[in-house]
N, C-alpha and C. Protein backbone atom coordinates (compact mmCIF):
# COMPACT_ATOMS: atom_id res chain seq x y z
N UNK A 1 -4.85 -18.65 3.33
CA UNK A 1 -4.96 -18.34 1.94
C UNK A 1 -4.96 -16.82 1.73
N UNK A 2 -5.65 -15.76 2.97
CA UNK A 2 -5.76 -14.49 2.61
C UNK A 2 -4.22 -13.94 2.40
N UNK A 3 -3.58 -14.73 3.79
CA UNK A 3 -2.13 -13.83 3.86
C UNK A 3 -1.43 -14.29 2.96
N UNK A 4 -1.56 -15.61 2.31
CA UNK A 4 -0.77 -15.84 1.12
C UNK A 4 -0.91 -15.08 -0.03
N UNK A 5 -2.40 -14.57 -0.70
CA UNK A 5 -2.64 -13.80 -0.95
C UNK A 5 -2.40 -12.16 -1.62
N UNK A 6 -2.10 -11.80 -0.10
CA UNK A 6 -1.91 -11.00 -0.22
C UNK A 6 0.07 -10.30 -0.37
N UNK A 7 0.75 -11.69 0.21
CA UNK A 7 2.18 -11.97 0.41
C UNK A 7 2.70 -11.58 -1.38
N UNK A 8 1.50 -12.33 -2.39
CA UNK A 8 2.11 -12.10 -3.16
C UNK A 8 1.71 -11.01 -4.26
N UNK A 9 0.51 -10.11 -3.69
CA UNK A 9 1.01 -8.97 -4.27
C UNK A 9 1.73 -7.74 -3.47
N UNK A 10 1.87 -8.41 -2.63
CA UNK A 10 2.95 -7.49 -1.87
C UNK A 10 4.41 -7.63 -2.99
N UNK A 11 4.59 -8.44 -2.63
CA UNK A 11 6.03 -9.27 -3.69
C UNK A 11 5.89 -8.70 -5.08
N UNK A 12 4.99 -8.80 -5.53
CA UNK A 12 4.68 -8.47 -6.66
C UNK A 12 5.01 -6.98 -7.13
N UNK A 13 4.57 -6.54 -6.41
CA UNK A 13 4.60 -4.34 -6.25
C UNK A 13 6.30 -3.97 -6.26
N UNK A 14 6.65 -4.86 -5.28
CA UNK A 14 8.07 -4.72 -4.90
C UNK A 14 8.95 -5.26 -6.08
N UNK A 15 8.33 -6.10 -6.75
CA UNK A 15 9.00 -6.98 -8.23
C UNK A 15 8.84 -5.60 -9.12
N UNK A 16 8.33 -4.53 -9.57
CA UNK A 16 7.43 -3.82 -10.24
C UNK A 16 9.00 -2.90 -9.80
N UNK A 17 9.35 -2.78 -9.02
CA UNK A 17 10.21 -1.61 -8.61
C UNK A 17 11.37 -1.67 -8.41
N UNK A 18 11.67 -3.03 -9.04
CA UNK A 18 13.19 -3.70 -8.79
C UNK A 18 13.94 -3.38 -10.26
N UNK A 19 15.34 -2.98 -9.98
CA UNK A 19 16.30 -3.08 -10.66
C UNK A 19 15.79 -1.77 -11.82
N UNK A 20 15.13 -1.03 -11.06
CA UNK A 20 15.34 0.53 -12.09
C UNK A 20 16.12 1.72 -11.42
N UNK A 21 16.65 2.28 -11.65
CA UNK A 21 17.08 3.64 -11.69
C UNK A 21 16.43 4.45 -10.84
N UNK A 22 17.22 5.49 -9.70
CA UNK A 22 15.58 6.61 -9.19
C UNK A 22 15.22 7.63 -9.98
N UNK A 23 15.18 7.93 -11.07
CA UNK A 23 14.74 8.38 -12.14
C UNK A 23 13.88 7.69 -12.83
N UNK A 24 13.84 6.68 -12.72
CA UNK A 24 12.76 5.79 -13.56
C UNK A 24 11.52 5.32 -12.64
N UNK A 25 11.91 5.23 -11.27
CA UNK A 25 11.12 5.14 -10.54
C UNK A 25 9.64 6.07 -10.47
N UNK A 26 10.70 7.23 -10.55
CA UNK A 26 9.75 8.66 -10.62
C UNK A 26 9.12 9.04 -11.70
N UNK A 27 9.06 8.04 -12.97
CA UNK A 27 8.15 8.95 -14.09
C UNK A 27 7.01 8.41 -14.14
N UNK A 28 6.29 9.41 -14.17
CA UNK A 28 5.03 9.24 -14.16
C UNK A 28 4.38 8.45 -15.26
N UNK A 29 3.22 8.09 -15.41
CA UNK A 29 2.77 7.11 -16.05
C UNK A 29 2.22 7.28 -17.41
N UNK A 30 1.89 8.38 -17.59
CA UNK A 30 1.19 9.20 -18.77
C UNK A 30 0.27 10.26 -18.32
N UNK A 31 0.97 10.98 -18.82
CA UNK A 31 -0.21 12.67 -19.07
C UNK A 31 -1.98 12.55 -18.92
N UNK A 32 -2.34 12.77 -18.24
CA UNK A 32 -1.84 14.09 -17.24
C UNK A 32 -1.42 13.37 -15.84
N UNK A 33 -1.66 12.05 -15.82
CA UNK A 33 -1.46 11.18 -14.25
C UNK A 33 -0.15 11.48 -13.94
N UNK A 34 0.14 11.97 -12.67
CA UNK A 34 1.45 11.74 -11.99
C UNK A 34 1.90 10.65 -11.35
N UNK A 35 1.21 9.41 -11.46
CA UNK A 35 1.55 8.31 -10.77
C UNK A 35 2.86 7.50 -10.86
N UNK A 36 3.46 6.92 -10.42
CA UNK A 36 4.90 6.70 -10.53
C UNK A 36 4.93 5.30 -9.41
N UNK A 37 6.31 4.71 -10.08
CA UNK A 37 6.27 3.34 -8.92
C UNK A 37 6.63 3.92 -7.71
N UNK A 38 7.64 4.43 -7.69
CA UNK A 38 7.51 5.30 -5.91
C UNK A 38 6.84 5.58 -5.10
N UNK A 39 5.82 6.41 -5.77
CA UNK A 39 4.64 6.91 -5.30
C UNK A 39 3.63 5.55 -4.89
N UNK A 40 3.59 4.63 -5.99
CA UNK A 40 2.55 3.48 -5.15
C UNK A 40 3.00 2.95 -4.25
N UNK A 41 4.64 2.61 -4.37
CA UNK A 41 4.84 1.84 -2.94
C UNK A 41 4.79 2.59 -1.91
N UNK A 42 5.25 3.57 -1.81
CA UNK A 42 4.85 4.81 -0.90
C UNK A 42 3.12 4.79 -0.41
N UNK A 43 2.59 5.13 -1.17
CA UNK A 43 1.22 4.54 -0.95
C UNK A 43 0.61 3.51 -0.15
N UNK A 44 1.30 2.45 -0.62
CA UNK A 44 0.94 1.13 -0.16
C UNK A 44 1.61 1.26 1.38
N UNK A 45 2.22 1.61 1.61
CA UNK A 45 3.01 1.93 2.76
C UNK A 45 1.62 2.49 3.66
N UNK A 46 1.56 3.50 3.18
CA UNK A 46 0.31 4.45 4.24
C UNK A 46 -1.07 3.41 4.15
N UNK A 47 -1.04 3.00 3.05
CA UNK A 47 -2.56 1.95 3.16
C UNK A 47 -2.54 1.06 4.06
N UNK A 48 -1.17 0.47 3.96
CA UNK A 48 -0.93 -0.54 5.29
C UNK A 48 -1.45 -0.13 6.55
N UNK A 49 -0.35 0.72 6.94
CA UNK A 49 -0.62 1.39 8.30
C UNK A 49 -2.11 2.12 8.38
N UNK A 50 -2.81 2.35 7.46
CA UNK A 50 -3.83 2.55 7.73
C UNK A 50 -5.23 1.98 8.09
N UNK A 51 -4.96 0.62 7.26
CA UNK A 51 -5.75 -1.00 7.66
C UNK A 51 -5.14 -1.26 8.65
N UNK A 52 -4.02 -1.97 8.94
CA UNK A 52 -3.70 -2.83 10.39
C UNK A 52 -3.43 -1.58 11.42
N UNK A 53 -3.24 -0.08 11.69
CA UNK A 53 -2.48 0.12 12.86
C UNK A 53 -3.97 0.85 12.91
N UNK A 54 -4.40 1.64 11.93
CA UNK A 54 -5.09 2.99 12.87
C UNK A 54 -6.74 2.03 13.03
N UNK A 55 -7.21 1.32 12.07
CA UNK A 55 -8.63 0.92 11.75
C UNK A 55 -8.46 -0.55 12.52
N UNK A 56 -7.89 -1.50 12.09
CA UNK A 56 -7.89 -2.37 12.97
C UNK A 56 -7.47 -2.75 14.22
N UNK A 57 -5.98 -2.02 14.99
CA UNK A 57 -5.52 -1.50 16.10
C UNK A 57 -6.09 -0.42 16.97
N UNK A 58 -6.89 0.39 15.78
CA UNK A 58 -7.33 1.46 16.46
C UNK A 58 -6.23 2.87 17.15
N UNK A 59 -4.95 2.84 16.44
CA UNK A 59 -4.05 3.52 17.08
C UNK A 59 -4.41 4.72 15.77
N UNK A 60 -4.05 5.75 17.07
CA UNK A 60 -3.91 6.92 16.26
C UNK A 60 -2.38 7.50 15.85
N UNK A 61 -2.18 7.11 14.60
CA UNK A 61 -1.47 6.68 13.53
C UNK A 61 -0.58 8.31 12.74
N UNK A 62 0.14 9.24 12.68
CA UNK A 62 0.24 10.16 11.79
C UNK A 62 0.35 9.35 10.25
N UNK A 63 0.59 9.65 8.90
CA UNK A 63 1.05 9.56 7.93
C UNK A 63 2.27 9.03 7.82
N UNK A 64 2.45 8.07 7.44
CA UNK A 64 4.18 7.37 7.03
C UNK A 64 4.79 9.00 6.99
N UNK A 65 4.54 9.01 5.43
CA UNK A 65 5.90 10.00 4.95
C UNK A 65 4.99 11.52 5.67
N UNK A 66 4.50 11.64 6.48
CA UNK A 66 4.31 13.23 7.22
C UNK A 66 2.57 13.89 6.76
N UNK A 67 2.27 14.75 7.57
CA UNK A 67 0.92 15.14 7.40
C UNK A 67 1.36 15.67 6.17
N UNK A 68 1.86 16.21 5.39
CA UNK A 68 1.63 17.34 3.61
C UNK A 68 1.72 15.61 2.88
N UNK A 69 1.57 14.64 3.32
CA UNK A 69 1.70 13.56 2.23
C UNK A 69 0.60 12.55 2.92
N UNK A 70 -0.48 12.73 3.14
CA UNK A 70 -1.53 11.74 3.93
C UNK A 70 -1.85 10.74 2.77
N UNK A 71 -1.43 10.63 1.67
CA UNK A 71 -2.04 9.27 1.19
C UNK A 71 -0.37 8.60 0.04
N UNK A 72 0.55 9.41 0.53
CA UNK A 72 1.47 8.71 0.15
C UNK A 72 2.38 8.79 -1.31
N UNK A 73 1.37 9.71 -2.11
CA UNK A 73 1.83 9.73 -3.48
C UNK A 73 3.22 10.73 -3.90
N UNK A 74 3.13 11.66 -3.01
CA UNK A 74 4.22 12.80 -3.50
C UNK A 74 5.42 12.34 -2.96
N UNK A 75 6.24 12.77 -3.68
CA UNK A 75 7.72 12.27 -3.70
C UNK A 75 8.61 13.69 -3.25
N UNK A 76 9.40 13.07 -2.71
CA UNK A 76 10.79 13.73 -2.23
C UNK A 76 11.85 13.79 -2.65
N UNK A 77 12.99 14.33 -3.06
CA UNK A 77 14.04 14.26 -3.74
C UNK A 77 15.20 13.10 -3.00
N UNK A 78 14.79 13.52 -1.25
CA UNK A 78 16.19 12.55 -0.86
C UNK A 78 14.75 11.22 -0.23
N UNK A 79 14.04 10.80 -0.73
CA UNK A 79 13.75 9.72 -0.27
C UNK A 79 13.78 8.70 -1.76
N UNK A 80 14.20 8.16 -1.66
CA UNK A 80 14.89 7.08 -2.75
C UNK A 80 13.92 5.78 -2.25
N UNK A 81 14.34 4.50 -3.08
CA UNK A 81 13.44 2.85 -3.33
C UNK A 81 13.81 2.47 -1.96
N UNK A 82 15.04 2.68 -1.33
CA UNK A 82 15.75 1.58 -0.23
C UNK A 82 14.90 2.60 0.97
N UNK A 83 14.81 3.71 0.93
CA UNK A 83 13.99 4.15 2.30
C UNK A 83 12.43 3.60 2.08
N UNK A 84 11.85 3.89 0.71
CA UNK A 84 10.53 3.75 0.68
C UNK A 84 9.92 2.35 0.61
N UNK A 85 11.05 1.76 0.34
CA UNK A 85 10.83 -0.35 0.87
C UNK A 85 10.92 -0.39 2.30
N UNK A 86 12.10 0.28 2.80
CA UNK A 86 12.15 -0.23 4.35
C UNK A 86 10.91 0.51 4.90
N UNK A 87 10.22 1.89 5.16
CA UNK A 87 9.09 2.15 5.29
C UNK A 87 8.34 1.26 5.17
N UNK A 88 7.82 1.02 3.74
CA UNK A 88 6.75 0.11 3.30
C UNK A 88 6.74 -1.66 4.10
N UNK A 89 8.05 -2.03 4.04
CA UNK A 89 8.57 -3.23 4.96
C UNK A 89 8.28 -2.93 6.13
N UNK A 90 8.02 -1.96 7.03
CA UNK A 90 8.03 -1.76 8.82
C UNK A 90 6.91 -1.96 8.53
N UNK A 91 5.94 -1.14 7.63
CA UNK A 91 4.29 -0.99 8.26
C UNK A 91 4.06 -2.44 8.27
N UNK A 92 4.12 -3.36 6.66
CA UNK A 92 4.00 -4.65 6.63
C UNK A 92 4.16 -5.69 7.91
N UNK A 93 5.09 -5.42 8.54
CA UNK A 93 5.59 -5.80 10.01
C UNK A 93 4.44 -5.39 10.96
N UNK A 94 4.33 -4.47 10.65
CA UNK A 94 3.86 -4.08 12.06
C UNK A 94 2.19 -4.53 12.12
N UNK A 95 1.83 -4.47 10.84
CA UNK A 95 0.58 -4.94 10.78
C UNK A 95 0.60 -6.43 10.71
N UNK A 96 1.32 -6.94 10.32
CA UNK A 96 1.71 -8.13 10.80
C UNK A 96 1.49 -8.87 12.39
N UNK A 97 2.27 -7.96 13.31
CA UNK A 97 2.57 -8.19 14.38
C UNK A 97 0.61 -7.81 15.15
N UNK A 98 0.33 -7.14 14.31
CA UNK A 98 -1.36 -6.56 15.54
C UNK A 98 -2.29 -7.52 14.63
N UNK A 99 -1.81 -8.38 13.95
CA UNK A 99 -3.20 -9.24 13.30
C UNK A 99 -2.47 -10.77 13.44
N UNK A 100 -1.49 -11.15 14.41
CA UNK A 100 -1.26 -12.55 14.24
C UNK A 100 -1.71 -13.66 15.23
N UNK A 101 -2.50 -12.52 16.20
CA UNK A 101 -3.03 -13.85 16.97
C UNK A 101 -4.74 -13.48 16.92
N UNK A 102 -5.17 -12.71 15.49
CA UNK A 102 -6.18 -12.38 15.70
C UNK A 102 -6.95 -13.07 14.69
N UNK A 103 -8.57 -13.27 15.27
CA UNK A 103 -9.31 -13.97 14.51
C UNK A 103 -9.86 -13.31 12.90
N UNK A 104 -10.12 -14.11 12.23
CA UNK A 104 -10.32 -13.47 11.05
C UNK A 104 -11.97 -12.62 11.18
N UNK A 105 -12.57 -12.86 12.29
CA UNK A 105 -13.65 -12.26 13.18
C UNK A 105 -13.78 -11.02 13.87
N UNK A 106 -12.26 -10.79 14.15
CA UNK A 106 -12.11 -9.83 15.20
C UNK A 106 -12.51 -8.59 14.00
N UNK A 107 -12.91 -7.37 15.03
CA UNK A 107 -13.65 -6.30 14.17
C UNK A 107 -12.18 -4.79 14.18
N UNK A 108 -12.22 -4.18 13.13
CA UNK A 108 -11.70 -3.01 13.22
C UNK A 108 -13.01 -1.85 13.09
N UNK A 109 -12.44 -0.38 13.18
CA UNK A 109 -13.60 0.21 13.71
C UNK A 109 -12.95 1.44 12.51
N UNK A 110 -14.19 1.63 11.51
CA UNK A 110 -13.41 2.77 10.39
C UNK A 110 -13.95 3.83 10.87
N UNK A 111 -13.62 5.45 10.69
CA UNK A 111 -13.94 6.52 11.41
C UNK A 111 -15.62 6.73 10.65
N UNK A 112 -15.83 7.44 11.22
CA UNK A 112 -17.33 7.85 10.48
C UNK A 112 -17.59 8.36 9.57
N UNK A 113 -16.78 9.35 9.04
CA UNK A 113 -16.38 9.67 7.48
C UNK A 113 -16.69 8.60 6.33
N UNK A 114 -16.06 7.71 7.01
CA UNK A 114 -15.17 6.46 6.06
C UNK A 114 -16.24 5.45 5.96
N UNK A 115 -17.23 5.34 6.86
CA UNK A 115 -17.81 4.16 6.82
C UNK A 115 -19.21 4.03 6.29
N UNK A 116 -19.43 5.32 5.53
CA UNK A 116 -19.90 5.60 4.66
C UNK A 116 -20.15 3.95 3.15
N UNK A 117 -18.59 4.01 2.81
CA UNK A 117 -18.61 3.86 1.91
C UNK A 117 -18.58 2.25 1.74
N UNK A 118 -18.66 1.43 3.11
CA UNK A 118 -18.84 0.02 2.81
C UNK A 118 -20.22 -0.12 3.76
N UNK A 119 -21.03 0.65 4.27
CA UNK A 119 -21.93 0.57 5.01
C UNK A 119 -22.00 0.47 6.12
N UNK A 120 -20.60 1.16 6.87
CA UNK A 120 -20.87 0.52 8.29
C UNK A 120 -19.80 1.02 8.83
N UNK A 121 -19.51 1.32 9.92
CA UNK A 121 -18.38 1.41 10.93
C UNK A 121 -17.30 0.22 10.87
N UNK A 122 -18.06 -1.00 11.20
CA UNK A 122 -17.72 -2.13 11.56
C UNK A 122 -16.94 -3.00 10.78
N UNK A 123 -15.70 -3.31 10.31
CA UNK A 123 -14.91 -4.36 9.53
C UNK A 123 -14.63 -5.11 9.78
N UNK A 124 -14.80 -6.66 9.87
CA UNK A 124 -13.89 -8.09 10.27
C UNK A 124 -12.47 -7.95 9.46
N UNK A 125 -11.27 -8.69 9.91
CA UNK A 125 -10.02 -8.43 9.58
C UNK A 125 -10.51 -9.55 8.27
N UNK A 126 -11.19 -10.15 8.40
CA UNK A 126 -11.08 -11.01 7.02
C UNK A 126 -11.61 -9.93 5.12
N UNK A 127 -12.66 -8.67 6.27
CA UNK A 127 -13.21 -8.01 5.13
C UNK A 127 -11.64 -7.02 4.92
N UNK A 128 -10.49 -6.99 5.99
CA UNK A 128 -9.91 -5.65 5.42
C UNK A 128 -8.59 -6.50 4.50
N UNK A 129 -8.42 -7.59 5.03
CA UNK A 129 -7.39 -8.85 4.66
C UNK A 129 -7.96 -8.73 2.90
N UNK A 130 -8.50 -8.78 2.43
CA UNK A 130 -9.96 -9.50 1.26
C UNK A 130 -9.76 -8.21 0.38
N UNK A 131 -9.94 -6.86 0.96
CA UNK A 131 -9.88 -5.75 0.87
C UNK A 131 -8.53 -4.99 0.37
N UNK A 132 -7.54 -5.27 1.27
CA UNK A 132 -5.94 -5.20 0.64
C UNK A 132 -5.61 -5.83 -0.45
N UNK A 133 -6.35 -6.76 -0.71
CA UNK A 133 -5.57 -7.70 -1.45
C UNK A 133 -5.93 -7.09 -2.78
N UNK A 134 -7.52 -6.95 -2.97
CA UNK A 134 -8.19 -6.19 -4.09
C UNK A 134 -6.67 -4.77 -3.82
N UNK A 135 -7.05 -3.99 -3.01
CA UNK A 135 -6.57 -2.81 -3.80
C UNK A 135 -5.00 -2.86 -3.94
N UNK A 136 -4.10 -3.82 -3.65
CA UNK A 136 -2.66 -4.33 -4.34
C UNK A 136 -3.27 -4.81 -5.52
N UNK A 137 -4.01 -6.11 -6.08
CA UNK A 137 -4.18 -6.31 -7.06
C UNK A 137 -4.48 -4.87 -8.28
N UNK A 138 -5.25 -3.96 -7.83
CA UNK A 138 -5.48 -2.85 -8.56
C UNK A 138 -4.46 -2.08 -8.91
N UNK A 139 -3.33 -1.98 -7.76
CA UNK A 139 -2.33 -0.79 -8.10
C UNK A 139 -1.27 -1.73 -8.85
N UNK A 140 -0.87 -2.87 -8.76
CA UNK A 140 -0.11 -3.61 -9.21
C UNK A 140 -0.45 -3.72 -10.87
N UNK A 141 -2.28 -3.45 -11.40
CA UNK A 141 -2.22 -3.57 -12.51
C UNK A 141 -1.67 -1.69 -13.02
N UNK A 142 -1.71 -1.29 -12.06
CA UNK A 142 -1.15 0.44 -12.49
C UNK A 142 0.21 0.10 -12.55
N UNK A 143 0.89 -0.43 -12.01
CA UNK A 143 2.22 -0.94 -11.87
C UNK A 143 2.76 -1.19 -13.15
N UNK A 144 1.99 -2.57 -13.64
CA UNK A 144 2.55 -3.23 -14.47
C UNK A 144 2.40 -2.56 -16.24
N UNK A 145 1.69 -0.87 -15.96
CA UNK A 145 1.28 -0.34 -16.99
C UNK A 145 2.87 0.64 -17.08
N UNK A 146 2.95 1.24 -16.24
CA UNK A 146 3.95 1.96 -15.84
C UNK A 146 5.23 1.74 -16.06
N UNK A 147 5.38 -0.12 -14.98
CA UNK A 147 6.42 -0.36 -15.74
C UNK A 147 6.89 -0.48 -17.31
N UNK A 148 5.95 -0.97 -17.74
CA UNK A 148 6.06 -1.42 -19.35
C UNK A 148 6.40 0.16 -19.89
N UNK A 149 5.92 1.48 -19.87
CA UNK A 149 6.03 2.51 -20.35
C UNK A 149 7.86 2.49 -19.85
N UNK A 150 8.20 2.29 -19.16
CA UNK A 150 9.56 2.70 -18.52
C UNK A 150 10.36 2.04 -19.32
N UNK A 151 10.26 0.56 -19.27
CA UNK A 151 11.42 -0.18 -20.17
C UNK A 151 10.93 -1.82 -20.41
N UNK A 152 9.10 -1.76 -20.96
CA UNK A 152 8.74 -2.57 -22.06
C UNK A 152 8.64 -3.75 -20.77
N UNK A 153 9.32 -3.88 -19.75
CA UNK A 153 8.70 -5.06 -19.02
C UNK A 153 7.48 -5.43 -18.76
N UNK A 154 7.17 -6.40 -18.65
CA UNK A 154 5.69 -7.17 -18.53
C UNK A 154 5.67 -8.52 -17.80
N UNK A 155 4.53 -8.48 -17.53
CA UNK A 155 4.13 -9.53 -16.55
C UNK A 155 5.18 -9.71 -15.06
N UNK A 156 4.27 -10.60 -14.60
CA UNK A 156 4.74 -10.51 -12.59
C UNK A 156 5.91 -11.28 -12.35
């Protein structure tokens, strides 16, 4: 149920970013926010890899799009929807591939900075599974604000 879940706001984000323009991709959402659909899937990209490869794999991970972009939002002129899906599509994979024979028990380990903010070092893949899903559901409702500013579309 989690990965179904979460399958479909994955789908969903990616629905959010279909069949516009890369100009439309890129406008931001309203003054003063720079947020843009690019930028979230881009985002979502680094969030990925940052739940399944570095916290739950434990691999030490650089930034999708490069250290001057550690959380994914800033945009590039030559990176366009078809690079920043296939990106966003590998991490999906890949986190895929390090959580499929794993228990919804098994623990990831957040840095010490970080673990601050849920109480603990310690995450079960079911709390980061549970966890993704919330923060797609969240950006997807930024999504669906964005889109509508762009060209009046609504709903998933």
């Amino acid at each position: 149920m989690l990965d179904a879940w979460l399958d479909f706001h994955r789908e969903t984000l990616a629905l959010k970013c279909a069949g516009l323009e890369d100009d439309q991709l890129r406008l931001a959402a309203a003054a003063p926010s720079s947020l843009t659909l690019l930028g979230l899937l881009q985002h979502m990209a680094e969030v990925e890899r940052n739940w399944f490869q570095r916290i739950f794999g434990g691999q030490d991970m650089p930034p999708v799009f490069g250290e001057h972009n550690p959380d994914g939002f800033a945009l590039q002129a030559e990176r366009g929807l078809d690079d920043a899906t296939a990106a966003w599509r590998a991490e999906i994979a890949r986190g895929r591939e390090l959580t499929a024979d794993a228990s919804l028990d098994d623990p990831g380990r957040l840095p010490e900075h970080e673990a601050g903010h849920v109480g603990g070092q310690g995450v079960s893949l079911r709390w980061m599974l549970v966890h993704m899903i919330e923060e797609y559901a969240r950006h997807n409702g930024h999504a669906d604000l964005v889109r509508e500013q762009i060209d009046g579309a609504v709903g998933a």
